[in-house]
C-alpha atoms as a PDB file:
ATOM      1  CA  UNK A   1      -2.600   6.850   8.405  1.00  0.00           C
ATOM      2  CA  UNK A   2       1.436   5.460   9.500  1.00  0.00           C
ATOM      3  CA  UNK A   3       1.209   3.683  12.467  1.00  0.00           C
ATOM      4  CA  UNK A   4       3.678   2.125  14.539  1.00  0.00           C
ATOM      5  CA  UNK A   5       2.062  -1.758  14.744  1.00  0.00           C
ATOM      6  CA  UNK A   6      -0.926  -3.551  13.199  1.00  0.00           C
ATOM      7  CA  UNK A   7      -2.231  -6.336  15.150  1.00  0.00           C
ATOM      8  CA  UNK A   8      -4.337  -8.701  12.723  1.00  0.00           C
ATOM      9  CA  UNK A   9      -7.421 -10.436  13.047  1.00  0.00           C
ATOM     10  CA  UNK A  10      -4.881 -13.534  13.846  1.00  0.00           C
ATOM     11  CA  UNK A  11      -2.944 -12.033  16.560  1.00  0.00           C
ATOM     12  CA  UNK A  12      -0.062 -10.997  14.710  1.00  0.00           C
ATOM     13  CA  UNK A  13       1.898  -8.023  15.253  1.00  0.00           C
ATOM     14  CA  UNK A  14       2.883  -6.520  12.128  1.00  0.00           C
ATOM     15  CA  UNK A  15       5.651  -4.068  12.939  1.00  0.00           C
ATOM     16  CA  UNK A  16       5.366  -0.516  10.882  1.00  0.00           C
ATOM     17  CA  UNK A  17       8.251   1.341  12.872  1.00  0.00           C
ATOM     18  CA  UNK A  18      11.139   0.260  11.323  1.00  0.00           C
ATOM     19  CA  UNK A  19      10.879   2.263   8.383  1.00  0.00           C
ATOM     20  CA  UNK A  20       9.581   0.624   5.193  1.00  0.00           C
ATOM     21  CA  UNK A  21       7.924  -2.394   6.006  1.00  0.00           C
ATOM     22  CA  UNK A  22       7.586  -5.425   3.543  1.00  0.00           C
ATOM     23  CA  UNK A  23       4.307  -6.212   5.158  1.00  0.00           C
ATOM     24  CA  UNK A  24       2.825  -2.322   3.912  1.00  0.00           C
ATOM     25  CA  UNK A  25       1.826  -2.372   0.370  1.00  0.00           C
ATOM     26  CA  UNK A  26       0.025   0.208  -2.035  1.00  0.00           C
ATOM     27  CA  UNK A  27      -2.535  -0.543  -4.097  1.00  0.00           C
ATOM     28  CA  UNK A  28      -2.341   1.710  -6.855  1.00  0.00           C
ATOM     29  CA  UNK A  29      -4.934   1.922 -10.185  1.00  0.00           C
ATOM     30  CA  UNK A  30      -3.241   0.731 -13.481  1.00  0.00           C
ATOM     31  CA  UNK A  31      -4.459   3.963 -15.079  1.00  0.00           C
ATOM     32  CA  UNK A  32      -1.898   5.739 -12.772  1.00  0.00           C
ATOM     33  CA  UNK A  33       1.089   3.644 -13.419  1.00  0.00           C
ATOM     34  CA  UNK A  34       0.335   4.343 -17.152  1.00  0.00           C
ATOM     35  CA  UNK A  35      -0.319   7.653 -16.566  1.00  0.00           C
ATOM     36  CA  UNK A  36       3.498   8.328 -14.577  1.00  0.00           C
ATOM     37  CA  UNK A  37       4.858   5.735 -17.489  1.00  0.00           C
ATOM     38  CA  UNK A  38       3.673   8.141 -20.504  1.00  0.00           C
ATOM     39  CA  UNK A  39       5.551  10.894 -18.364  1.00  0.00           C
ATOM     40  CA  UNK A  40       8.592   9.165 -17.868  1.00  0.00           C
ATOM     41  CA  UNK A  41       8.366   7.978 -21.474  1.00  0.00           C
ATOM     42  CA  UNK A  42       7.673  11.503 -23.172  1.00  0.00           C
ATOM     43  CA  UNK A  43      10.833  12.501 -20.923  1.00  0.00           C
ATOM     44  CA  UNK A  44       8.998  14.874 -18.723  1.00  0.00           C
ATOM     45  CA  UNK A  45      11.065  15.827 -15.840  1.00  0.00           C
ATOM     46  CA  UNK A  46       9.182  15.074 -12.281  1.00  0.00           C
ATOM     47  CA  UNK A  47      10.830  14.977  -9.320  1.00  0.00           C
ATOM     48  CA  UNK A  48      10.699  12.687  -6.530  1.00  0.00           C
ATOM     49  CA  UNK A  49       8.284  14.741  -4.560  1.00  0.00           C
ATOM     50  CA  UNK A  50       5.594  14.746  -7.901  1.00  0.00           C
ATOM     51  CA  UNK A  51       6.632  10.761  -8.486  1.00  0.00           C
ATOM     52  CA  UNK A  52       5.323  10.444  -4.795  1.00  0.00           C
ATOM     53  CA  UNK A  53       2.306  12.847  -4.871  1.00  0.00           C
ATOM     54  CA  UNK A  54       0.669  11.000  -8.058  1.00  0.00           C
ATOM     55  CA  UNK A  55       1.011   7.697  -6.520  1.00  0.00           C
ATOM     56  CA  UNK A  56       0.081   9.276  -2.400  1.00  0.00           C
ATOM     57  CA  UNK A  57      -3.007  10.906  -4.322  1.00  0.00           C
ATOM     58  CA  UNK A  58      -4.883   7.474  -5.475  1.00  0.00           C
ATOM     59  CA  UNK A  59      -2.940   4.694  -3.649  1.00  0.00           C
ATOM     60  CA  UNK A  60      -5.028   2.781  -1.159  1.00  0.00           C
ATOM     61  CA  UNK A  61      -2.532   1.549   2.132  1.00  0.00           C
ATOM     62  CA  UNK A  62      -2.337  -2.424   2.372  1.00  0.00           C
ATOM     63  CA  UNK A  63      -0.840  -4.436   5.061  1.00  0.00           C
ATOM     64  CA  UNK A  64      -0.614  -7.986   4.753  1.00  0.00           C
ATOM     65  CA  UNK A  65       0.431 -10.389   7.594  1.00  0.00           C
ATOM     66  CA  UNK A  66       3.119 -12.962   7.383  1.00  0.00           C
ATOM     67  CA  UNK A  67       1.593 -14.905   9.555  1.00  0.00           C
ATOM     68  CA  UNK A  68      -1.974 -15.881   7.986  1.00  0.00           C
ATOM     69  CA  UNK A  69      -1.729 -13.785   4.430  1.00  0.00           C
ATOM     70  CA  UNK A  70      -4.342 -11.955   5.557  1.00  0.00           C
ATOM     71  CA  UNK A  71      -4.673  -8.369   3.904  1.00  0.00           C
ATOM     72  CA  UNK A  72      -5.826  -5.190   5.381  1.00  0.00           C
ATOM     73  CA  UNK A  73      -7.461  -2.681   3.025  1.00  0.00           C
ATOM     74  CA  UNK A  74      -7.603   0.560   4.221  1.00  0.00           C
ATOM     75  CA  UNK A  75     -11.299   2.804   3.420  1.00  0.00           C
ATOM     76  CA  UNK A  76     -12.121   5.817   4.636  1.00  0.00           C
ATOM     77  CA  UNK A  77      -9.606   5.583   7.794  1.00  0.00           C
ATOM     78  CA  UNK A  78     -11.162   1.667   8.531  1.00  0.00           C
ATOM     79  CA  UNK A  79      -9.582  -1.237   6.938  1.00  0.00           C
ATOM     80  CA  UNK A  80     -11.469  -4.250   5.699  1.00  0.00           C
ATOM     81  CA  UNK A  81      -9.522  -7.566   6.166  1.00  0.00           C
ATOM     82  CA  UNK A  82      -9.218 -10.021   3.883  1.00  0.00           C
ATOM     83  CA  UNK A  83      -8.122 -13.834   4.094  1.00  0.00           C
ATOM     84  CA  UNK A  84      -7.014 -16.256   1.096  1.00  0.00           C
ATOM     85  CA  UNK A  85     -10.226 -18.509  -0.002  1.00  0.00           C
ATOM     86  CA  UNK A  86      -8.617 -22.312   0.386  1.00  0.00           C
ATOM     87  CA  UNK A  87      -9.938 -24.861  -1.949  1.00  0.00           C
END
């Protein structure tokens, strides 16, 4: 889901137009970074479009404002916000 702004819980615009944001993250399983290391390792050739489709196909979209810290975890289409516990 790209959108064009993200307006947090806080107010904060986070601004998604301007091509790769800072504020957009993915959250991708360890098991898949292995699995794309043990590729690049064993020297097997993948291009950028197959580098891209085996992260695309289990990353989860984050977006974290620079405001408040807050993160946005995107789930089935809805994101779930999350805020830093203080001590």
């Amino acid at each position: 889901m790209n959108m064009s702004k993200f307006i947090c819980k806080c107010g904060c615009i986070i601004n998604l137009s301007e091509g790769w944001s800072s504020n957009e993250l993915a959250l991708i399983p360890e098991s898949r970074i292995e699995k794309i290391g043990d590729a690049l390792d064993q020297k097997e050739s993948l291009t950028i479009d197959q580098f891209y489709d085996l992260i695309d196909e289990v990353k989860s979209v984050v977006y974290r404002c620079e405001k408040c810290q807050r993160l946005h975890l995107e789930e089935d289409g809805k994101f779930s916000s999350y805020l830093k516990e203080v001590d």
